[in-house]
C-alpha atoms as a PDB file:
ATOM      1  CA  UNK A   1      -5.349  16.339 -33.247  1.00  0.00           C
ATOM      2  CA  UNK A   2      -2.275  15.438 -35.213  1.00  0.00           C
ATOM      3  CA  UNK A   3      -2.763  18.635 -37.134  1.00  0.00           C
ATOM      4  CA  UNK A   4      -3.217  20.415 -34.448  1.00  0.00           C
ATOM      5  CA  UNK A   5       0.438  20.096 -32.589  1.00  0.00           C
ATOM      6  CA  UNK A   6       1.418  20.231 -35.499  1.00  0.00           C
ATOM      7  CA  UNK A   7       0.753  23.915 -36.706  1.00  0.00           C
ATOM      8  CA  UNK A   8       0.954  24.625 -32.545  1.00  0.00           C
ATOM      9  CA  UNK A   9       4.625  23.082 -32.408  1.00  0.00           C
ATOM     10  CA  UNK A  10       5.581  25.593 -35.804  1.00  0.00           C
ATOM     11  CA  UNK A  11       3.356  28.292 -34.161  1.00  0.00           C
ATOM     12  CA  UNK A  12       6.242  27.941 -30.933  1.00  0.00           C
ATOM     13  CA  UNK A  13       9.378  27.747 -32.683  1.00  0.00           C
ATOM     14  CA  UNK A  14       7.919  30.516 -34.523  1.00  0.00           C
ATOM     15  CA  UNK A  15       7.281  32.164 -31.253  1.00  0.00           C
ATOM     16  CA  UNK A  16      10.918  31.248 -30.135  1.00  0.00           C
ATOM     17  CA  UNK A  17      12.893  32.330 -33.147  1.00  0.00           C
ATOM     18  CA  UNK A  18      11.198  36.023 -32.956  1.00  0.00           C
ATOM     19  CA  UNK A  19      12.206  36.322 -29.591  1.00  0.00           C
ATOM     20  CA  UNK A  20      16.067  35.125 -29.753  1.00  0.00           C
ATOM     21  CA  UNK A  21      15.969  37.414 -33.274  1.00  0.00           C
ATOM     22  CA  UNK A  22      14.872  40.534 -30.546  1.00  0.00           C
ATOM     23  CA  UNK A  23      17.230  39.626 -27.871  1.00  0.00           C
ATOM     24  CA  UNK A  24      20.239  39.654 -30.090  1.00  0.00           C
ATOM     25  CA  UNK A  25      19.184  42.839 -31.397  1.00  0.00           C
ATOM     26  CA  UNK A  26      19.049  44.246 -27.822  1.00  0.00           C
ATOM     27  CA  UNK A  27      22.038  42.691 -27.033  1.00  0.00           C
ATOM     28  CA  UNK A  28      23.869  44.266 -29.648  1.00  0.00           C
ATOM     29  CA  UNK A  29      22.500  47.563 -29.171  1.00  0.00           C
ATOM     30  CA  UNK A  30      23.060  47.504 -25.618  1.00  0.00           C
ATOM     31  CA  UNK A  31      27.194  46.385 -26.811  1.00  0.00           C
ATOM     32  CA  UNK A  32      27.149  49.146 -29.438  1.00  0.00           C
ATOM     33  CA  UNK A  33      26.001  51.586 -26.590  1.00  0.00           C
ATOM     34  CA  UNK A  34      28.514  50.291 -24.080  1.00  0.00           C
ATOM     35  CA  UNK A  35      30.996  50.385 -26.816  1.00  0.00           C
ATOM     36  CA  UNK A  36      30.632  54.114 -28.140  1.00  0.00           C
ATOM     37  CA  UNK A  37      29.595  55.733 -25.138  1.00  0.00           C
ATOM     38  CA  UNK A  38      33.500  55.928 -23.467  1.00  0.00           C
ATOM     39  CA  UNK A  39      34.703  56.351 -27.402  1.00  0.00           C
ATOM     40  CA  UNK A  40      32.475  60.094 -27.794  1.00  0.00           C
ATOM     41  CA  UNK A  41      33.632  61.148 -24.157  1.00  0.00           C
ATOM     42  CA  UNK A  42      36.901  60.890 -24.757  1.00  0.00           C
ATOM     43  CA  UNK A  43      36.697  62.528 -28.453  1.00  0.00           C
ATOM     44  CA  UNK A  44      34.505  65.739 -26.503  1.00  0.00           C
ATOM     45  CA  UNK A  45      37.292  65.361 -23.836  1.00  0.00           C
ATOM     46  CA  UNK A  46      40.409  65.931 -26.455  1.00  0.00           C
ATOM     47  CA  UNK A  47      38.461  68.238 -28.593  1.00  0.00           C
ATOM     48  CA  UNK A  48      37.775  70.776 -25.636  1.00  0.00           C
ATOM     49  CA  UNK A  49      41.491  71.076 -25.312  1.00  0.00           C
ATOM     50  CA  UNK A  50      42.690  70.062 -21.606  1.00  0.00           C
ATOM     51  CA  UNK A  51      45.849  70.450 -20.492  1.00  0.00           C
ATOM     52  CA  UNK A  52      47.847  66.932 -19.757  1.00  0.00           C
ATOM     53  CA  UNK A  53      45.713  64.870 -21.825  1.00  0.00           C
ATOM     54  CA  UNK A  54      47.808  61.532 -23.124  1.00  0.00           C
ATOM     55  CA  UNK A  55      46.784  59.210 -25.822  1.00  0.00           C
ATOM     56  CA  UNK A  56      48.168  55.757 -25.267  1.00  0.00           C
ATOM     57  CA  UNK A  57      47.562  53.942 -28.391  1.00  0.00           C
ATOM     58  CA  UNK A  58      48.512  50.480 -29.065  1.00  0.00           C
ATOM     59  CA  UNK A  59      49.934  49.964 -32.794  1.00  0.00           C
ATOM     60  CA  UNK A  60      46.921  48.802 -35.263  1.00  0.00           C
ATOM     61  CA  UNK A  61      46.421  45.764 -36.821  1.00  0.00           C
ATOM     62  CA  UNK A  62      49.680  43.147 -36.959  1.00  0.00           C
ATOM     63  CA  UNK A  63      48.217  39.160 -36.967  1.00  0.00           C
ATOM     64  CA  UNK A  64      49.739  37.491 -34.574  1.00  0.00           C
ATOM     65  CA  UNK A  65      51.760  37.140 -31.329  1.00  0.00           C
ATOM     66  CA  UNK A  66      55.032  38.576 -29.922  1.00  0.00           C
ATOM     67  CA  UNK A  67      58.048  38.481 -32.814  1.00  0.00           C
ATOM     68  CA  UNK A  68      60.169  35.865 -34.444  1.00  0.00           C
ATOM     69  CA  UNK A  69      62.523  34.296 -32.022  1.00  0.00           C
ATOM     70  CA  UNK A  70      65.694  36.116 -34.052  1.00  0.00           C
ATOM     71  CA  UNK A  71      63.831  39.441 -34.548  1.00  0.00           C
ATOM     72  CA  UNK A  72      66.211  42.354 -34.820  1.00  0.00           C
ATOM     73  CA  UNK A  73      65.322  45.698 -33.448  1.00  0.00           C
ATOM     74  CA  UNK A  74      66.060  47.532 -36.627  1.00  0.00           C
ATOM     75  CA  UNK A  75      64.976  45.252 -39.131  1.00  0.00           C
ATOM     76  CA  UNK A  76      61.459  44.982 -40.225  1.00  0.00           C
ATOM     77  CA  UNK A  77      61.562  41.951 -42.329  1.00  0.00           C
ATOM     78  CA  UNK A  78      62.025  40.274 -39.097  1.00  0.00           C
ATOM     79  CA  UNK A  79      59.216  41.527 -36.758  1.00  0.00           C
ATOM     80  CA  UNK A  80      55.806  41.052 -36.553  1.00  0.00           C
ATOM     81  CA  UNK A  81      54.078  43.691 -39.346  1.00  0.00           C
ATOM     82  CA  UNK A  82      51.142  45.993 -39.960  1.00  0.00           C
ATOM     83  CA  UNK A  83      48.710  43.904 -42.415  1.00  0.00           C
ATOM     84  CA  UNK A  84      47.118  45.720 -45.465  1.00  0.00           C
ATOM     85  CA  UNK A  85      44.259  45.977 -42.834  1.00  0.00           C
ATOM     86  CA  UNK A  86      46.413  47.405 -39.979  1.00  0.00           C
ATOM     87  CA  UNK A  87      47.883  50.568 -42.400  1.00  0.00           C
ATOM     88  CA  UNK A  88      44.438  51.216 -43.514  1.00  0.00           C
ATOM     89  CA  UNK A  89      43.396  51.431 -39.766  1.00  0.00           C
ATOM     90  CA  UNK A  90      45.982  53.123 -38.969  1.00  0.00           C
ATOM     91  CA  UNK A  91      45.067  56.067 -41.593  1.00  0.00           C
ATOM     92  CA  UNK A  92      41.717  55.824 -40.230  1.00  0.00           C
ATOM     93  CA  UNK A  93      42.857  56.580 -36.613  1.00  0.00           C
ATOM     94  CA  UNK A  94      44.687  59.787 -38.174  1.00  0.00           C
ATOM     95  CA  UNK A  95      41.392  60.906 -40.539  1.00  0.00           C
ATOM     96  CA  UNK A  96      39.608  61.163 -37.466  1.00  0.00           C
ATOM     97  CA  UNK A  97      41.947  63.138 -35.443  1.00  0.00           C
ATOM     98  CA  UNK A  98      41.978  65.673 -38.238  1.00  0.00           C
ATOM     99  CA  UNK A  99      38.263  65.710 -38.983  1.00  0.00           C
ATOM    100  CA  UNK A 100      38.238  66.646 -35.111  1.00  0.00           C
ATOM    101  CA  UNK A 101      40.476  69.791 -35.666  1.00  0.00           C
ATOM    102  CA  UNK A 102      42.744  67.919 -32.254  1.00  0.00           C
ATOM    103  CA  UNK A 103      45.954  69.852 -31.317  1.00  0.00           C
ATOM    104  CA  UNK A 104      48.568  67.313 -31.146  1.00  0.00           C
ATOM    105  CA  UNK A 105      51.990  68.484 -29.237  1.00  0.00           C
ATOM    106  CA  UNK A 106      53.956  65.434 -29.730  1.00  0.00           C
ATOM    107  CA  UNK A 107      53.429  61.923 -31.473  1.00  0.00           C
ATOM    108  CA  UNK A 108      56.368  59.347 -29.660  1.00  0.00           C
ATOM    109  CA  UNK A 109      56.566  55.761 -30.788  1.00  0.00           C
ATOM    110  CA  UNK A 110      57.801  52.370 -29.589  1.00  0.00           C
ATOM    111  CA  UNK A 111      60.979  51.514 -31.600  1.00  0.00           C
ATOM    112  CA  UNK A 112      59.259  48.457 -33.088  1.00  0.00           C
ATOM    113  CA  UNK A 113      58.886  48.447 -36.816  1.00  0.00           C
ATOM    114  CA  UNK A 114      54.319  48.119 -36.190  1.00  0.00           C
ATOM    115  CA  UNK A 115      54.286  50.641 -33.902  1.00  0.00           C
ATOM    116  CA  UNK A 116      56.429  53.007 -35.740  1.00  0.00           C
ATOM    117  CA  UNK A 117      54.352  52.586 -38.924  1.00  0.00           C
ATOM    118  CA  UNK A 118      51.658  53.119 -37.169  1.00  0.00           C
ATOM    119  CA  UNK A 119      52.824  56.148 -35.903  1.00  0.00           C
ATOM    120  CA  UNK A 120      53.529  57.187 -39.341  1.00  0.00           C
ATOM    121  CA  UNK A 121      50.080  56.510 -40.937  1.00  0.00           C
ATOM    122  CA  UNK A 122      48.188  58.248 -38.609  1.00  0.00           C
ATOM    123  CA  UNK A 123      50.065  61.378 -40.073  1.00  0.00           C
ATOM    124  CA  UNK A 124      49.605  63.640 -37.244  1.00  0.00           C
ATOM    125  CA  UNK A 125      53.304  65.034 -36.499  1.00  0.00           C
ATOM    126  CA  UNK A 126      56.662  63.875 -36.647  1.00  0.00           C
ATOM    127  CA  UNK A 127      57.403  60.624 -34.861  1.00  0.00           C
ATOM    128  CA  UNK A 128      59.765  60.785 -32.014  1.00  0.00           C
ATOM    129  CA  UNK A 129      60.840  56.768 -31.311  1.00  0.00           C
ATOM    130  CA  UNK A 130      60.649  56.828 -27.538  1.00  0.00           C
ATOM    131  CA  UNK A 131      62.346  53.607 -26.145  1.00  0.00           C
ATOM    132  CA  UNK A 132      60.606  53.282 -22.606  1.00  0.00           C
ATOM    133  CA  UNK A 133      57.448  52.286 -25.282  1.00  0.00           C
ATOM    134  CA  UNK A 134      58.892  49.847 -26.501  1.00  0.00           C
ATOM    135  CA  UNK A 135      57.510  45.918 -25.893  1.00  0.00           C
ATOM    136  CA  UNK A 136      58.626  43.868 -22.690  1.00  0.00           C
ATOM    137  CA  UNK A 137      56.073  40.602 -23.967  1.00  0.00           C
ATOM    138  CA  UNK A 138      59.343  38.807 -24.180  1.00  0.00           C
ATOM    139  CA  UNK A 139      61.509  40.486 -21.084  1.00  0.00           C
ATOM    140  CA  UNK A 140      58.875  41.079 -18.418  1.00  0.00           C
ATOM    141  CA  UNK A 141      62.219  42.411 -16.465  1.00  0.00           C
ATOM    142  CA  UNK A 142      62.001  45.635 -18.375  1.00  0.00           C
ATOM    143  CA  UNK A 143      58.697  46.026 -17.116  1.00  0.00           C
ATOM    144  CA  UNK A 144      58.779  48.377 -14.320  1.00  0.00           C
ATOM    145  CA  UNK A 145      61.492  50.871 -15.582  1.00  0.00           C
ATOM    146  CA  UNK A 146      59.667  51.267 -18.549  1.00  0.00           C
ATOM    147  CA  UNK A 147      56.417  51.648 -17.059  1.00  0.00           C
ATOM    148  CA  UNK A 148      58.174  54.353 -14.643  1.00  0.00           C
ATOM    149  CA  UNK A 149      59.394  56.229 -17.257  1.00  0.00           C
ATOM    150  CA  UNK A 150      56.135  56.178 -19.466  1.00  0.00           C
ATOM    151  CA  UNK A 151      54.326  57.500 -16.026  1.00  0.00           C
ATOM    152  CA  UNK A 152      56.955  59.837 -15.453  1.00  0.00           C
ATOM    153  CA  UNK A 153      56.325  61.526 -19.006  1.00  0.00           C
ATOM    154  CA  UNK A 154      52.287  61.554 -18.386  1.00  0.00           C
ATOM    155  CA  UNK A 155      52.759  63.461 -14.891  1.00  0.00           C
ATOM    156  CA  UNK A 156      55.727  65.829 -16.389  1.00  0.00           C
ATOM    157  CA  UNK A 157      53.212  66.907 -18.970  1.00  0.00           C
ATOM    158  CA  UNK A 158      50.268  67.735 -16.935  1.00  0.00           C
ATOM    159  CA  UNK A 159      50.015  70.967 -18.089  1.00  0.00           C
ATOM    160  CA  UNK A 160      50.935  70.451 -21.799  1.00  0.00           C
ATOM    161  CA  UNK A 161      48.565  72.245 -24.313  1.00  0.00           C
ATOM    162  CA  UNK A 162      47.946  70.069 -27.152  1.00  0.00           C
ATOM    163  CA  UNK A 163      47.666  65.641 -27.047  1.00  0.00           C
ATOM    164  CA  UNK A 164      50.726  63.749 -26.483  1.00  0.00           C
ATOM    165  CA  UNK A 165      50.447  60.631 -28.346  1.00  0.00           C
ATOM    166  CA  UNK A 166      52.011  57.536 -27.337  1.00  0.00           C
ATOM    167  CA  UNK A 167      52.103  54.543 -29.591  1.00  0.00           C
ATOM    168  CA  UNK A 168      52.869  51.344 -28.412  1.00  0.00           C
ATOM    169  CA  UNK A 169      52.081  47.584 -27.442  1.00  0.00           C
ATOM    170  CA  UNK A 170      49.423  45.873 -25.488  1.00  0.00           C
ATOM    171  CA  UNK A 171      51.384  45.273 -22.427  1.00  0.00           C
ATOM    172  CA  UNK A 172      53.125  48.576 -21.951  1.00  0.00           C
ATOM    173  CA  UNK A 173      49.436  49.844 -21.954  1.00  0.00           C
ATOM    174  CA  UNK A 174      48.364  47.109 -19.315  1.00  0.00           C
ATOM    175  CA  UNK A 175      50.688  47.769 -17.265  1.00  0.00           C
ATOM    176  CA  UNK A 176      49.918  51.405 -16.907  1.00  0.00           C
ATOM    177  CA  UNK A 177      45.920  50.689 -16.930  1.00  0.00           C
ATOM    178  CA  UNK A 178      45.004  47.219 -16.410  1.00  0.00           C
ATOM    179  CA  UNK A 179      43.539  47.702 -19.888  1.00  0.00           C
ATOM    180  CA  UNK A 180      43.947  44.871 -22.540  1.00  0.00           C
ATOM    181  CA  UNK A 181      43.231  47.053 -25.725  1.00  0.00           C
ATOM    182  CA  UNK A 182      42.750  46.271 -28.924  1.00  0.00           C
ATOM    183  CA  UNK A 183      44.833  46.680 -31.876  1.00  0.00           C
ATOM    184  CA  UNK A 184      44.358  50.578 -32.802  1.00  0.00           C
ATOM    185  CA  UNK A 185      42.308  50.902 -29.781  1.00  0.00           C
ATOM    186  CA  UNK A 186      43.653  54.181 -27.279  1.00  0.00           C
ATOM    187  CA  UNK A 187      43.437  54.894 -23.508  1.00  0.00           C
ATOM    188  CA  UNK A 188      43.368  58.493 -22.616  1.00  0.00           C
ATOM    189  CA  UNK A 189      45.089  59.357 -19.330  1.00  0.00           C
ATOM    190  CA  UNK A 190      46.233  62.609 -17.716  1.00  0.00           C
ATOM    191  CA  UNK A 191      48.678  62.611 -14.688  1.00  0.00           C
ATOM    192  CA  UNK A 192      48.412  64.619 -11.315  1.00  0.00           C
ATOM    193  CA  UNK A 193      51.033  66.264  -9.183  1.00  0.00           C
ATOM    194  CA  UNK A 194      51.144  63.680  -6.995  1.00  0.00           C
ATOM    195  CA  UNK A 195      52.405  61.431  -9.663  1.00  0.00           C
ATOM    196  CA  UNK A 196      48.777  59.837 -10.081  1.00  0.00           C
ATOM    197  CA  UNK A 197      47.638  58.389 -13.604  1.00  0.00           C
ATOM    198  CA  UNK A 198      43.822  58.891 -14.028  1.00  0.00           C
ATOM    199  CA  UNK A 199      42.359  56.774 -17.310  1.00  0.00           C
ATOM    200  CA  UNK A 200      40.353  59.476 -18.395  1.00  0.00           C
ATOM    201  CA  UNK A 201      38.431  57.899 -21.308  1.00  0.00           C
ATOM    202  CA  UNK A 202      38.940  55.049 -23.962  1.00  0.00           C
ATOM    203  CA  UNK A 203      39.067  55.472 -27.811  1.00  0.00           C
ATOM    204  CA  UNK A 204      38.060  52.370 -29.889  1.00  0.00           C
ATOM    205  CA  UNK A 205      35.922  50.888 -32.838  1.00  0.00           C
ATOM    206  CA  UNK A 206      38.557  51.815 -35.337  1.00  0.00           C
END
């Protein structure tokens, strides 16, 4: 009898493990899926071309949070940094633009050191430092003018040929979307002429 629950208790943890091993493999399907599904829409979307399409892209990889209490604007030793991971993101993000043949019109970058290196290694067109993208994570007072001015450039370009490209910072992108993206991560958006911003699609998985 002892034998018995024995070999029947290993026959149901058995039993058990197969079926958590299944469900994680569903579940990560079913997160892959939910994942790339927004990421190849948005890719078809800038490939066919539409007018007014806008690539909000916050600045790849850079470990940590905010800047160093006596960061200064124009000097990166004292800001928060691409990593050696972040730059090679950031080339990756670029690599795939090109392998998509994507007309770019204009590439415009936060004046932060991350963002503007990021701008740089994705290699797409010359960088145009744009100051209404720049970070408000310490000066939440800048907020709205910012944000008005960043919407203001999405619905004057509604009927641009070619993707504007807009990198910049996780709350400047919030605050347009109610998006939190992740480093590298994009949100494509096209404006309307009544000065609506439509999130079109999301790029990600960089």
């Amino acid at each position: 009898m002892a034998a018995r629950n024995y070999f029947n208790g290993k026959w149901f943890l058995g039993l058990l493990a197969l079926g958590l091993s299944i469900a994680l493999i569903i579940a990560t399907a079913s997160s892959d899926a939910t994942t790339n599904a927004p990421t190849q829409t948005g890719w078809q979307l800038l490939q066919r071309g539409d007018a007014g399409l806008v690539v909000a892209m916050r600045h790849a990889i850079a470990p940590g949070t905010g800047d160093p209490a006596n960061f200064k604007l124009g000097d990166c030793a004292t800001q928060r940094n691409l990593s050696e991971r972040g730059r090679n993101q950031a080339q990756q993000i670029g690599a795939e633009f090109r392998k998509r043949k994507i007309k770019i019109a204009r590439v415009l970058s936060s004046q932060w050191c991350r963002c503007l290196e990021t701008a740089k290694l994705i290699n797409l067109g010359k960088v145009e430092p744009f100051p209404a993208l720049n970070s408000f994570f310490n000066d939440s007072s800048k907020a709205p003018g910012q944000t008005a001015a960043i919407r203001k450039l999405i619905v004057d370009n509604r009927n641009t040929k070619g993707v504007i490209i807009l990198v910049t910072h996780q709350v400047n992108i919030t605050a347009i979307t109610n998006i939190v993206p992740q480093s590298g991560e994009a949100v494509i958006l096209k404006g309307d002429r009544q000065g609506k911003i439509q999130i079109v699609a999301r790029l990600g998985g960089f």
